[in-house]
N, C-alpha and C. Protein backbone atom coordinates (compact mmCIF):
# COMPACT_ATOMS: atom_id res chain seq x y z
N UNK A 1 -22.99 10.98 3.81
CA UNK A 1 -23.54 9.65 3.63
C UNK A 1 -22.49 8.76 2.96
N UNK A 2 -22.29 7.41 3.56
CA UNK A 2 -21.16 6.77 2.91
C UNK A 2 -21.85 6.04 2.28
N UNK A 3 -20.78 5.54 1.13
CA UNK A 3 -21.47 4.61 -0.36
C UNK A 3 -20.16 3.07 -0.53
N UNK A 4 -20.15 2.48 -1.00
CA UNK A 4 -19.74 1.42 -1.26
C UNK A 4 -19.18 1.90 -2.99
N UNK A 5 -17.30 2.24 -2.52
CA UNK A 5 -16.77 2.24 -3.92
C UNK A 5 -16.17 1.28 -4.76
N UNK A 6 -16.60 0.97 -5.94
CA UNK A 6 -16.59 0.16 -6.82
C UNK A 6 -14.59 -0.09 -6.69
N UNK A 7 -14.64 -1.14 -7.10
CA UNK A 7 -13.53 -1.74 -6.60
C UNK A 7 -13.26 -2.80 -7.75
N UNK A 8 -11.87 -2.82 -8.20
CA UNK A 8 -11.03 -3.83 -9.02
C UNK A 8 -11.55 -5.19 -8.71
N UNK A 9 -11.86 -5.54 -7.75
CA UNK A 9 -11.61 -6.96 -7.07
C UNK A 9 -12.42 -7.11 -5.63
N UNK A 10 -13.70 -7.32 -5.59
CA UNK A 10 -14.41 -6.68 -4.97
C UNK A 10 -14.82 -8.14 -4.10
N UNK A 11 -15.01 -8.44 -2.83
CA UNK A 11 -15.59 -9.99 -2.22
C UNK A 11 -16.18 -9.79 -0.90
N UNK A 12 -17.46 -9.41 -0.77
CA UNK A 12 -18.08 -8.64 -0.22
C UNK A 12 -18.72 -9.60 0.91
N UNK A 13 -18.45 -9.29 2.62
CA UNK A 13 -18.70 -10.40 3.51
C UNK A 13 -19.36 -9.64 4.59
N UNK A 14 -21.09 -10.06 5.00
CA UNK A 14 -21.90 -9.40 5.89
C UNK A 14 -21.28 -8.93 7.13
N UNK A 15 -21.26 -7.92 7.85
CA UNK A 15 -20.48 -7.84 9.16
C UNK A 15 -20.99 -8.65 10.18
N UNK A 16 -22.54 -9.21 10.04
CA UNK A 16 -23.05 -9.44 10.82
C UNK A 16 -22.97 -10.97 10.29
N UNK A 17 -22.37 -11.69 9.55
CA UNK A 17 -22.08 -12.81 9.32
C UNK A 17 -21.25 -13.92 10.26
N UNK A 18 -20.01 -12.28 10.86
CA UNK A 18 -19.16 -12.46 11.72
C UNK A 18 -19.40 -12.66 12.86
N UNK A 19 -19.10 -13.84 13.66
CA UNK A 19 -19.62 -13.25 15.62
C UNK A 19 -18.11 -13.52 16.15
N UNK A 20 -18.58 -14.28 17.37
CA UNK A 20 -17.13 -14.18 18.23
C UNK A 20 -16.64 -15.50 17.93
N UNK A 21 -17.23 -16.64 16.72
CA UNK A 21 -16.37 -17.83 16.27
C UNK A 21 -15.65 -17.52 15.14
N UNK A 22 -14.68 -18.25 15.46
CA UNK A 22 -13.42 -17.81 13.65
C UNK A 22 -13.91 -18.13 12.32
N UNK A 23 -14.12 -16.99 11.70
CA UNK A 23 -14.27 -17.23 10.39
C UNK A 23 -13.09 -17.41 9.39
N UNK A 24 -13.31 -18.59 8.19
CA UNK A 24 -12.04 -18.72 7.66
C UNK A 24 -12.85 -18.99 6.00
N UNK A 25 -11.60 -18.24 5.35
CA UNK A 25 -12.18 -18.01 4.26
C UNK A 25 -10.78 -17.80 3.16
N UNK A 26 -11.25 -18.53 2.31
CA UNK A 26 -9.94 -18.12 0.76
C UNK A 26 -10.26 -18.02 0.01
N UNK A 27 -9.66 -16.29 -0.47
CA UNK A 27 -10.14 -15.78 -1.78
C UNK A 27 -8.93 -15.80 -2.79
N UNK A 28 -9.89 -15.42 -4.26
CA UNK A 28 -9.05 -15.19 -5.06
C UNK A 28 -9.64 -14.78 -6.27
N UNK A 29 -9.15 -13.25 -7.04
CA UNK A 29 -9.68 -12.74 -7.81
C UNK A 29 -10.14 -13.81 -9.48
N UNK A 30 -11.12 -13.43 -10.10
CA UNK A 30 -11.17 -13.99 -11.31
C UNK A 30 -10.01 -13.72 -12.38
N UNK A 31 -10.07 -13.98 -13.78
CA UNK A 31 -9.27 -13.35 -14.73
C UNK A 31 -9.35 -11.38 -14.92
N UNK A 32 -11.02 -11.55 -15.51
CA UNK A 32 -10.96 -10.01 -15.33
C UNK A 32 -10.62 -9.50 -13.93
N UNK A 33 -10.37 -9.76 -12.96
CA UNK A 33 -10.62 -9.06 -11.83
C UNK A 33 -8.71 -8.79 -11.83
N UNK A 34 -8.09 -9.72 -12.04
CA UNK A 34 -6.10 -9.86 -11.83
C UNK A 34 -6.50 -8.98 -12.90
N UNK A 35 -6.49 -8.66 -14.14
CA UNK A 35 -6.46 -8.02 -15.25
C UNK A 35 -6.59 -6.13 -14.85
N UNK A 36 -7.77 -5.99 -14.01
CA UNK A 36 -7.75 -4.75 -13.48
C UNK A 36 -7.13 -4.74 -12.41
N UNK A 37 -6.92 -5.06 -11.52
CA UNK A 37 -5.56 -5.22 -10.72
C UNK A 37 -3.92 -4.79 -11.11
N UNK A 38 -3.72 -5.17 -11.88
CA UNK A 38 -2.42 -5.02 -13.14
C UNK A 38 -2.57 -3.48 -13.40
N UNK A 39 -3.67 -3.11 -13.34
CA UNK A 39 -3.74 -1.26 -14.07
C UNK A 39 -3.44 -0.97 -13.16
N UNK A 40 -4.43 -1.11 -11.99
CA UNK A 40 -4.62 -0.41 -10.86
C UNK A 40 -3.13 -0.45 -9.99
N UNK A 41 -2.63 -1.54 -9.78
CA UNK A 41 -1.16 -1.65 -9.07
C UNK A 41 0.40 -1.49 -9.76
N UNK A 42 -0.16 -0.73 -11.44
CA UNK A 42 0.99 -0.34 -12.09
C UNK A 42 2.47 -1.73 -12.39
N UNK A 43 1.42 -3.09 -12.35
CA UNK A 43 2.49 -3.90 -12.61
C UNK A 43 2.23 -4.75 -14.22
N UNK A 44 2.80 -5.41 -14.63
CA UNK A 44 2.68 -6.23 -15.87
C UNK A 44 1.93 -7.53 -15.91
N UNK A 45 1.50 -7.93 -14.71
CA UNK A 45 0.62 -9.19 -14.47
C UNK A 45 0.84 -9.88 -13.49
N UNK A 46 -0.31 -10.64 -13.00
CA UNK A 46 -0.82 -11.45 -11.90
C UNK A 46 -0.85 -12.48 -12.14
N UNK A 47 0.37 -13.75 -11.94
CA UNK A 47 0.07 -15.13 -12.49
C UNK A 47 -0.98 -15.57 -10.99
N UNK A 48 -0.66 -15.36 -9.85
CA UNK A 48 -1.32 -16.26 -9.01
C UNK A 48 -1.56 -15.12 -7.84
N UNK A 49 -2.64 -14.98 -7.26
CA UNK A 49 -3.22 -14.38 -5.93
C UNK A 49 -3.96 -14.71 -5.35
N UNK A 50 -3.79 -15.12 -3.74
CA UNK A 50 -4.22 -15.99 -2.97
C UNK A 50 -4.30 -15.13 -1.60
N UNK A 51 -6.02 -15.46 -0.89
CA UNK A 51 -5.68 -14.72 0.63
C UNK A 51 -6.34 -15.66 1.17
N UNK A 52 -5.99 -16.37 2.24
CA UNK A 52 -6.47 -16.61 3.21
C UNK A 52 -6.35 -15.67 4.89
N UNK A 53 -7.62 -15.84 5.00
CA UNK A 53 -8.67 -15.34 5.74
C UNK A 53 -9.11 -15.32 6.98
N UNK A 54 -8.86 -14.68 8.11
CA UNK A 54 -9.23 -15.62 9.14
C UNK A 54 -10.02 -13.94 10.20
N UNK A 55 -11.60 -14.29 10.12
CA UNK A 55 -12.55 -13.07 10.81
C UNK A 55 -13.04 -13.54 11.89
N UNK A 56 -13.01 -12.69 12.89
CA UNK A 56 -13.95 -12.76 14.54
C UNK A 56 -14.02 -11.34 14.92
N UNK A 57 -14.96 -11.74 15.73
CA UNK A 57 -15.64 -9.92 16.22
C UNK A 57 -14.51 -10.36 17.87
N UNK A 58 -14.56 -8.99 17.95
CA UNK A 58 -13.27 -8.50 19.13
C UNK A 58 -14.46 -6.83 19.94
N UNK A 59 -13.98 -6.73 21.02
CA UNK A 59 -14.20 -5.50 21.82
C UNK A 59 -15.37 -5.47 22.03
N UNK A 60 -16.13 -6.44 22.35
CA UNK A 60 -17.18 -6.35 23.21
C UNK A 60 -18.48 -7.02 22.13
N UNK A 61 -17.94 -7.47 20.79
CA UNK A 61 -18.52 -7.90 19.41
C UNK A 61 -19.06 -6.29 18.73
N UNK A 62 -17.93 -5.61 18.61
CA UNK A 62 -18.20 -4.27 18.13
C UNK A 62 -17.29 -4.27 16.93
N UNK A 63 -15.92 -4.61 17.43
CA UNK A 63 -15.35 -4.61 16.05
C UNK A 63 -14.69 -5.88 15.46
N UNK A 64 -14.91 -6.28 13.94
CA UNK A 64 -14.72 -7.33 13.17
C UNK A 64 -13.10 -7.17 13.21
N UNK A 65 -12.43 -8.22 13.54
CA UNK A 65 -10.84 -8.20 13.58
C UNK A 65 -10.23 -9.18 12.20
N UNK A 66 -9.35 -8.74 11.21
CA UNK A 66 -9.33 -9.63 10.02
C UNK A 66 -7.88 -9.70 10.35
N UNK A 67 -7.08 -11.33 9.99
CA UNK A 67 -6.06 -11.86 9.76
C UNK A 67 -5.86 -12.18 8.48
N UNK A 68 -4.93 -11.73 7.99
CA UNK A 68 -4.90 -12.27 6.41
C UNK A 68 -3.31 -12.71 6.37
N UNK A 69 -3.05 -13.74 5.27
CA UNK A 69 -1.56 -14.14 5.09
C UNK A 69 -2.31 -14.15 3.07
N UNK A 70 -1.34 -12.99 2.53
CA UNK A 70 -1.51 -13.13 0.77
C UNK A 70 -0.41 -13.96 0.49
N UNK A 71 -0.24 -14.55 -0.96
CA UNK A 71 0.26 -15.38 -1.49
C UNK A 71 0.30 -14.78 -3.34
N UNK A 72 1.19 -13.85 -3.37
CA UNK A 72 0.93 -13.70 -5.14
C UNK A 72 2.31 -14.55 -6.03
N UNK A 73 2.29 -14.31 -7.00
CA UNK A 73 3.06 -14.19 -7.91
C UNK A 73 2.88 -13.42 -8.98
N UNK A 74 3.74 -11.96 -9.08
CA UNK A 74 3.55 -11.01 -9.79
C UNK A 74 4.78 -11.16 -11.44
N UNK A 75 4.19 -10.18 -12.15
CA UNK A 75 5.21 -9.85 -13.30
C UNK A 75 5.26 -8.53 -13.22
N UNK A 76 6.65 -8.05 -12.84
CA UNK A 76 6.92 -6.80 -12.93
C UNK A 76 8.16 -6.28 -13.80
N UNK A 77 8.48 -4.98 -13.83
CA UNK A 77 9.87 -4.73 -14.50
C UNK A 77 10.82 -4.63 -13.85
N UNK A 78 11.95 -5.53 -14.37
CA UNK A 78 13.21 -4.83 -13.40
C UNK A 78 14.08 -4.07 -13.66
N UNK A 79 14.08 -2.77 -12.45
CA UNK A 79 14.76 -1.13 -12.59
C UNK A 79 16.00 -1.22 -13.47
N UNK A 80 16.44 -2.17 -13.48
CA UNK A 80 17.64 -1.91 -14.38
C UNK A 80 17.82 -2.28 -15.94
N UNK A 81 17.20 -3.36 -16.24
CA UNK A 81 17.56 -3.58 -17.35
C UNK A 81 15.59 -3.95 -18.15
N UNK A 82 14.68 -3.36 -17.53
CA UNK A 82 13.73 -3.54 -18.04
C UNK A 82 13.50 -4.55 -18.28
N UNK A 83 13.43 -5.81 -18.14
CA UNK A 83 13.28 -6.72 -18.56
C UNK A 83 11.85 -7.87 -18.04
N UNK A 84 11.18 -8.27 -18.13
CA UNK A 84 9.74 -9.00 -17.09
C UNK A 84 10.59 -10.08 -16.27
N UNK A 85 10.30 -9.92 -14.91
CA UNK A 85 10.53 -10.69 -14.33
C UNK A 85 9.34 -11.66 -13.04
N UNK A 86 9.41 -12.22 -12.81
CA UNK A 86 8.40 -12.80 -11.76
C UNK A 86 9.10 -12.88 -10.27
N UNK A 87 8.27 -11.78 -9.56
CA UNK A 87 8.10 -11.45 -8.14
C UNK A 87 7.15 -12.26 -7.55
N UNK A 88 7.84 -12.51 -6.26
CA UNK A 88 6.66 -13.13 -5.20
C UNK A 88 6.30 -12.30 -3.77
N UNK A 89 4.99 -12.60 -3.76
CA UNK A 89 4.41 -11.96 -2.65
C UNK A 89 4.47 -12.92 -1.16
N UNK A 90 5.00 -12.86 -0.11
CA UNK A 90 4.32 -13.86 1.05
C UNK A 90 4.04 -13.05 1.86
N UNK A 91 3.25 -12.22 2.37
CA UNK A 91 3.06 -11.26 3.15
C UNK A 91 1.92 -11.55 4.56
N UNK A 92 1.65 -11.24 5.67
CA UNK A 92 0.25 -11.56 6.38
C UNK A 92 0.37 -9.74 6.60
N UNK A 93 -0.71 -9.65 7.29
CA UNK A 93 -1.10 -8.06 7.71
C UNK A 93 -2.74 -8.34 8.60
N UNK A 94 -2.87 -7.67 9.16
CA UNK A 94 -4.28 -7.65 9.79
C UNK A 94 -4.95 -6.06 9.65
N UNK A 95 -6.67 -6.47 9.84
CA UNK A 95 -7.27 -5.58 9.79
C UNK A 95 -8.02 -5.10 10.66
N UNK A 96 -9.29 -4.26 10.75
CA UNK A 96 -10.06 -3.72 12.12
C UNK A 96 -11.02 -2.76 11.07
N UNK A 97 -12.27 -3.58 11.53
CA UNK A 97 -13.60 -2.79 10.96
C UNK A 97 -14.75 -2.71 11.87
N UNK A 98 -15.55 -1.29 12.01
CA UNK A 98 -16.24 -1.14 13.17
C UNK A 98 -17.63 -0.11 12.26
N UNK A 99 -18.80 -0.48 12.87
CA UNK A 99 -19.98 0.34 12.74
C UNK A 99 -19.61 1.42 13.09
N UNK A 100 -19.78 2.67 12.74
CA UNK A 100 -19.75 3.84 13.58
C UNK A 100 -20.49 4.24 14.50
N UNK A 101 -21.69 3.42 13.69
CA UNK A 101 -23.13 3.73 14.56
C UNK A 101 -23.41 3.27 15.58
N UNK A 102 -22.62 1.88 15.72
CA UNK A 102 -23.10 1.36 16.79
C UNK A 102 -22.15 1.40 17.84
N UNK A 103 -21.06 1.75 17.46
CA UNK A 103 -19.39 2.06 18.02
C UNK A 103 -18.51 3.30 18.26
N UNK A 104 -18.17 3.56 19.07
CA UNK A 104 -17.23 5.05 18.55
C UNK A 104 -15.89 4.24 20.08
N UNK A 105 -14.82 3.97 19.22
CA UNK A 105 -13.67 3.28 19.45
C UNK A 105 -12.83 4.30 21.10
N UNK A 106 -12.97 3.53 22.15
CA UNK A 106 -12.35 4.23 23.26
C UNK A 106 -11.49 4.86 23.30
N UNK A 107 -9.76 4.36 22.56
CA UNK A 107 -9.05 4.88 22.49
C UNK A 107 -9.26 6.03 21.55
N UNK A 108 -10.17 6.32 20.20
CA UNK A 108 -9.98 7.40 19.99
C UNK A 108 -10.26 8.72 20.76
N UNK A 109 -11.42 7.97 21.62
CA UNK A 109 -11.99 9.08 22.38
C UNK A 109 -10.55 9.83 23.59
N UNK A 110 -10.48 8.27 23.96
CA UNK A 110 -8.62 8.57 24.97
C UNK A 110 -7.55 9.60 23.75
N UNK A 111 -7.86 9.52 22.64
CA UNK A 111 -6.58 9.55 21.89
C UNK A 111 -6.85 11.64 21.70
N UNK A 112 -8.46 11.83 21.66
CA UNK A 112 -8.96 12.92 21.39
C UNK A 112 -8.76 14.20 22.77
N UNK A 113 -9.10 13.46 23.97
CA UNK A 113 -8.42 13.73 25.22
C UNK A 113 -7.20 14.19 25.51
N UNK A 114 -6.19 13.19 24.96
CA UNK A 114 -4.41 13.46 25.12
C UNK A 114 -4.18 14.67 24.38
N UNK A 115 -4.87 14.72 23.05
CA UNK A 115 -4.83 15.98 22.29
C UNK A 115 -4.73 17.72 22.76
N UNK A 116 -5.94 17.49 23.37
CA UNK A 116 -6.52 18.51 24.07
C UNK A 116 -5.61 19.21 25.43
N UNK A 117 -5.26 18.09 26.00
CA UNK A 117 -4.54 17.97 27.23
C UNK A 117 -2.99 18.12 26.80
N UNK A 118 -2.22 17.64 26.26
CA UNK A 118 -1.24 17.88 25.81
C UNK A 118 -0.72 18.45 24.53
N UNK A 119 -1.67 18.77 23.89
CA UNK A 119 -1.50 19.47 22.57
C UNK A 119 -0.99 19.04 21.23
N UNK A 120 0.03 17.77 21.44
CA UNK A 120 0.33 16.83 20.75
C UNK A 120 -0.83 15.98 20.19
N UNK A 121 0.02 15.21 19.21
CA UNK A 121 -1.27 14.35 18.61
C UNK A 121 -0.22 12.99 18.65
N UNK A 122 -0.92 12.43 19.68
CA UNK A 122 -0.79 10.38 19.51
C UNK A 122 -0.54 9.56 18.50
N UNK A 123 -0.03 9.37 17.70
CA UNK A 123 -0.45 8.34 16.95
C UNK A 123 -1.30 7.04 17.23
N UNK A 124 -2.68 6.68 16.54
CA UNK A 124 -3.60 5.46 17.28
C UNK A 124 -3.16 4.59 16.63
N UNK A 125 -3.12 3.43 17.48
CA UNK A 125 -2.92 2.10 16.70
C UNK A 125 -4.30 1.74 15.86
N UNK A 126 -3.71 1.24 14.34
CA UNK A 126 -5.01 0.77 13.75
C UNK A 126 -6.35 0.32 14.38
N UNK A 127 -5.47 -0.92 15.41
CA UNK A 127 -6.86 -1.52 16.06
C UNK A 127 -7.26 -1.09 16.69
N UNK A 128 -7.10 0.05 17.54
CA UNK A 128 -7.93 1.21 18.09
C UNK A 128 -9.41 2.09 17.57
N UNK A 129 -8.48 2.27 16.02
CA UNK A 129 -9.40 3.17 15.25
C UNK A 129 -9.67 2.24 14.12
N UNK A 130 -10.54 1.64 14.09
CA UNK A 130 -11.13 0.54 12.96
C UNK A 130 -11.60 1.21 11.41
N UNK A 131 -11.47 0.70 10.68
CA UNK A 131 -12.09 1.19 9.52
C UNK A 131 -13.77 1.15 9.40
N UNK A 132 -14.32 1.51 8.72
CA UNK A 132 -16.11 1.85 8.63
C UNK A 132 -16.58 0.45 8.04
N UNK A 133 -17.45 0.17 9.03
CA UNK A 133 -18.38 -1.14 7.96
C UNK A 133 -19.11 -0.36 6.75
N UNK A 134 -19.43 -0.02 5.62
CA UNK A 134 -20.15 0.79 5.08
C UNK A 134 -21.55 -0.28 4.58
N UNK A 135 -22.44 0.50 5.02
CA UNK A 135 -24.08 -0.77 4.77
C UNK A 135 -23.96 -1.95 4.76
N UNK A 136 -23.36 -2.23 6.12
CA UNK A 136 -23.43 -3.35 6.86
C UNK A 136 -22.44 -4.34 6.39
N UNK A 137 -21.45 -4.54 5.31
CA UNK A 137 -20.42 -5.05 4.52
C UNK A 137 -19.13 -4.74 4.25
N UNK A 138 -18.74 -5.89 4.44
CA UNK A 138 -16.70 -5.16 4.17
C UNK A 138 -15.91 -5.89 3.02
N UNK A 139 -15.87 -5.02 2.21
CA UNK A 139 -15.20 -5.82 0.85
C UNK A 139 -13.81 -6.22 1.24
N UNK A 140 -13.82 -7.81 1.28
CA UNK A 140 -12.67 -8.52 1.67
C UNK A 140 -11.39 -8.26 0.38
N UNK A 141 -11.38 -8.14 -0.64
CA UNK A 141 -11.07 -8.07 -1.78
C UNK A 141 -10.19 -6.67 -1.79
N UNK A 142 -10.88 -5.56 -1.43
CA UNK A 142 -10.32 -4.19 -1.24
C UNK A 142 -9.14 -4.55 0.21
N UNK A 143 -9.70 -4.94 0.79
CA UNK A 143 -8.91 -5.05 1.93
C UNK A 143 -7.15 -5.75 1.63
N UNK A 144 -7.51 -6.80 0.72
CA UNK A 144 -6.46 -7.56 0.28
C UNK A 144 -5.35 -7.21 -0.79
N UNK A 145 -6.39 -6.51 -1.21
CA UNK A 145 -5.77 -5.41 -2.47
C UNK A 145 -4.82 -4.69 -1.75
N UNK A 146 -5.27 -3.54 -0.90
CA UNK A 146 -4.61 -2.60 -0.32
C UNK A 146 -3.32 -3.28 0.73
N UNK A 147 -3.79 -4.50 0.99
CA UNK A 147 -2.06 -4.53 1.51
C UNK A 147 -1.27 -4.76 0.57
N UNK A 148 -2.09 -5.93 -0.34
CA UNK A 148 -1.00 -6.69 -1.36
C UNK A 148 -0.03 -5.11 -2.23
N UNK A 149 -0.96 -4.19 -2.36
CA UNK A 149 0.06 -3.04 -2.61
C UNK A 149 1.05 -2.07 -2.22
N UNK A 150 0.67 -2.87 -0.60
CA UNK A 150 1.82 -2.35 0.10
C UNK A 150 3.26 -3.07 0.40
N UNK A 151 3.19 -4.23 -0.19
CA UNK A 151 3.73 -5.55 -0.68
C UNK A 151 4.81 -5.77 -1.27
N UNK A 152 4.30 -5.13 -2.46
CA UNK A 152 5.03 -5.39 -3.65
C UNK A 152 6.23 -4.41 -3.87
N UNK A 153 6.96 -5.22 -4.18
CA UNK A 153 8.50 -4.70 -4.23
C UNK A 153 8.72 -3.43 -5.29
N UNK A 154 9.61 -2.24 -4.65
CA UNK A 154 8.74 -1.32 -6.11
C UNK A 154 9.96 -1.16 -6.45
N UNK A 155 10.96 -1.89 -6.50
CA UNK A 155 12.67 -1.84 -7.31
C UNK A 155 12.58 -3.11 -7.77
N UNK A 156 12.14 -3.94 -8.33
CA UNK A 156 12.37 -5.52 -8.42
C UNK A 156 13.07 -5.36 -9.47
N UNK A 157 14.51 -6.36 -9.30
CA UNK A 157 15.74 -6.48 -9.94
C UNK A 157 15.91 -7.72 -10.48
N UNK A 158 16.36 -7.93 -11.98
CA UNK A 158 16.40 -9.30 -11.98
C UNK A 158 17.88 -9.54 -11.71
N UNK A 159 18.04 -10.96 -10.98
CA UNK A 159 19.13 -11.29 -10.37
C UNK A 159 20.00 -11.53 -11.24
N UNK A 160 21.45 -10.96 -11.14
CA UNK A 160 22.78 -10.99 -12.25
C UNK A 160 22.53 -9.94 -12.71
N UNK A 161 21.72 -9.41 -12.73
CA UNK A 161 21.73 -7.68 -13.59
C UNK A 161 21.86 -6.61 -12.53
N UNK A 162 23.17 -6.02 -12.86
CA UNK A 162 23.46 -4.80 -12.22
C UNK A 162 23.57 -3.41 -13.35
N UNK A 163 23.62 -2.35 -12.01
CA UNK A 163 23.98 -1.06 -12.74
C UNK A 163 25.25 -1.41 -13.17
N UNK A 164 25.67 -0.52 -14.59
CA UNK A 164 26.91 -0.02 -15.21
C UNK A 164 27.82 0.30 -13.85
N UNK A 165 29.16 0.20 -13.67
CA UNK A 165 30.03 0.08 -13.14
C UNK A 165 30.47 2.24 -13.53
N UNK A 166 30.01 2.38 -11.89
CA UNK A 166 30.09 3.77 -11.41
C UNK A 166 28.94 4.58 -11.27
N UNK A 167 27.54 3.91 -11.89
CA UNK A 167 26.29 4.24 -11.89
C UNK A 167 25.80 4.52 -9.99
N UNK A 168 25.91 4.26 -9.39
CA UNK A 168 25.99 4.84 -7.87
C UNK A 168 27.40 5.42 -7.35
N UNK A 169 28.13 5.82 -8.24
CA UNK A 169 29.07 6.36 -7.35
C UNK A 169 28.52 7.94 -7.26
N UNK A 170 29.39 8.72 -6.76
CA UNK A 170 28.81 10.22 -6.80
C UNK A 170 29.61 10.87 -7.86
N UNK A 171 28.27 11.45 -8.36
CA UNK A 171 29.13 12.50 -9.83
C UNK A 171 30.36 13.38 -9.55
N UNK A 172 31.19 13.39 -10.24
CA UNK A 172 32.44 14.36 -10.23
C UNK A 172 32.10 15.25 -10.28
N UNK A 173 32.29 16.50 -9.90
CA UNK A 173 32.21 17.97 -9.80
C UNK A 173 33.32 18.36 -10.65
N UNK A 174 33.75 19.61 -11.49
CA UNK A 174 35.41 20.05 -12.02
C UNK A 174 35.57 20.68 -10.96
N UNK A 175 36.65 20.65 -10.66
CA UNK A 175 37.55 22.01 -9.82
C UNK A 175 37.13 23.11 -9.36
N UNK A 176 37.10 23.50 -11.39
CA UNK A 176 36.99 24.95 -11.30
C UNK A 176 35.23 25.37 -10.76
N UNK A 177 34.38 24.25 -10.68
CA UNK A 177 32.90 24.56 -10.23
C UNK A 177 32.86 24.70 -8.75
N UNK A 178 33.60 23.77 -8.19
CA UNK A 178 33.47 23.47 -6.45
C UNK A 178 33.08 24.23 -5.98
N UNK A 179 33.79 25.78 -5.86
CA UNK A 179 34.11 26.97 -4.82
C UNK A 179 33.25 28.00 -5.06
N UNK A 180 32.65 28.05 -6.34
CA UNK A 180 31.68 29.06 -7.20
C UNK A 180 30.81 28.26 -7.26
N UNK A 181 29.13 28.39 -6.73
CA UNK A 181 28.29 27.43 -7.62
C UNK A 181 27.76 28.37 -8.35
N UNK A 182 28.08 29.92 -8.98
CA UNK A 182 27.57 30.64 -10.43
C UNK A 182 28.59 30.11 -11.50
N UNK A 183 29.45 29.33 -11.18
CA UNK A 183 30.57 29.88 -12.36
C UNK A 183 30.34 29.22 -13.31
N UNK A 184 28.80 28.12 -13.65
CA UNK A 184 28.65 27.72 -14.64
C UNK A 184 27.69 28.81 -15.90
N UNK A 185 27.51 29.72 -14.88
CA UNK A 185 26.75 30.94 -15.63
C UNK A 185 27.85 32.16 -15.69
N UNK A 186 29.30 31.86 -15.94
CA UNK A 186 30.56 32.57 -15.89
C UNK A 186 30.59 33.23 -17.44
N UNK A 187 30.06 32.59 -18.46
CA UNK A 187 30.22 32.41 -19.81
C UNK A 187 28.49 33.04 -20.54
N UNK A 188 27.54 32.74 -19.73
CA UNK A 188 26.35 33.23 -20.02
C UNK A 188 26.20 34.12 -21.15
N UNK A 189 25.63 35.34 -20.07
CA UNK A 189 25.96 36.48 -20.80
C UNK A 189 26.39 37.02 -22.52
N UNK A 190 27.71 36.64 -22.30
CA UNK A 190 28.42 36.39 -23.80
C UNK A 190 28.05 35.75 -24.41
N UNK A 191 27.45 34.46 -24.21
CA UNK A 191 27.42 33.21 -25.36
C UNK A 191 25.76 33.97 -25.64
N UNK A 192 24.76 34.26 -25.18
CA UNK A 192 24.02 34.76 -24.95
C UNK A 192 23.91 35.80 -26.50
N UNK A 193 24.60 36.77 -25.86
CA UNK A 193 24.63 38.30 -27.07
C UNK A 193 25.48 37.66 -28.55
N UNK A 194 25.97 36.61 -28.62
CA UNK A 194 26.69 36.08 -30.16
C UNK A 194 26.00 34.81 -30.54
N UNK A 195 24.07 34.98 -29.43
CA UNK A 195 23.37 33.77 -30.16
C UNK A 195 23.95 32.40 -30.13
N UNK A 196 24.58 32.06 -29.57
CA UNK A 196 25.24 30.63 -28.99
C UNK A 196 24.60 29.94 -28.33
């Protein structure tokens, strides 16, 4: 039995709200809502997050098709010198949500077929295999979340700050290690029995 999981940032839109005219819609989390966001996406803060929205039913009015373009401005750390810096988000991504009940998606069925028949496994395109309406609703919010975290830059550097000079080069090896990789356990033993 599926349930509706509680969610950071939650904006919850009837499936059946949707038909085959464009729905357009712009969200954007509250204070508390960016605040748990920040935990949840492991960054230092959310000055600005913005989605616009754009829903219509597709495949016969079986499955809800979502266009989104996000808009953030994040505070994150940058890898090198720790310091807060402000990242921006401009990202679009689309989505695909389907009843199960009332739907079971062709190509998976094609995709379940090829399986069988060739033994391999297909990769399905998203919009093939839609995500679950769960009790009749699709949290727009989760949806936006989950790209915006696919988004976000996970090295953000602040600009003029580099690594120390040789910090990517490749470590030196000695000589005498190259040809032996025990010979750093050459000395073991001994240092070992005189408690060293």
């Amino acid at each position: 039995m599926s349930e509706i999981l509680e969610s950071e940032w939650s904006h919850f839109i009837e499936a059946d709200d949707v038909s085959h005219e464009v729905v357009r819609l712009s969200i954007t989390p509250n204070k508390e809502e960016r605040k748990n966001l920040v935990r949840r996406l492991g960054i230092l803060g959310i000055e600005m997050l913005k989605a616009d929205l754009v829903l219509k039913r597709e495949q016969g009015g079986l499955v809800v098709h979502i266009k989104g373009h996000i808009l953030a401005t994040l505070k994150q750390s940058c890898v090198v010198s720790m310091d807060e810096i402000e990242t921006k988000v401009n990202e679009t991504f689309e989505a695909w949500f389907a009843d199960p009940d009332q739907a079971v998606a062709l190509a998976k069925v094609k995709h379940d077929k090829q399986v069988k028949a060739n033994g391999e496994t297909p990769i399905i395109d998203e919009s093939d295999d839609p995500e679950r309406i769960i009790d009749g609703k699709i949290d727009l919010g989760e949806v936006v979340t989950q790209h915006l975290s696919l988004a976000i830059n996970p090295y953000p550097h602040k600009e003029g700050v580099n690594y120390e000079y040789g910090d990517d080069e490749p470590h030196k090896v000695p000589e005498a290690f190259k040809n032996n990789p025990f010979a750093a356990l050459k000395d073991w033993k001994s240092k070992l029995e005189k408690g060293e």
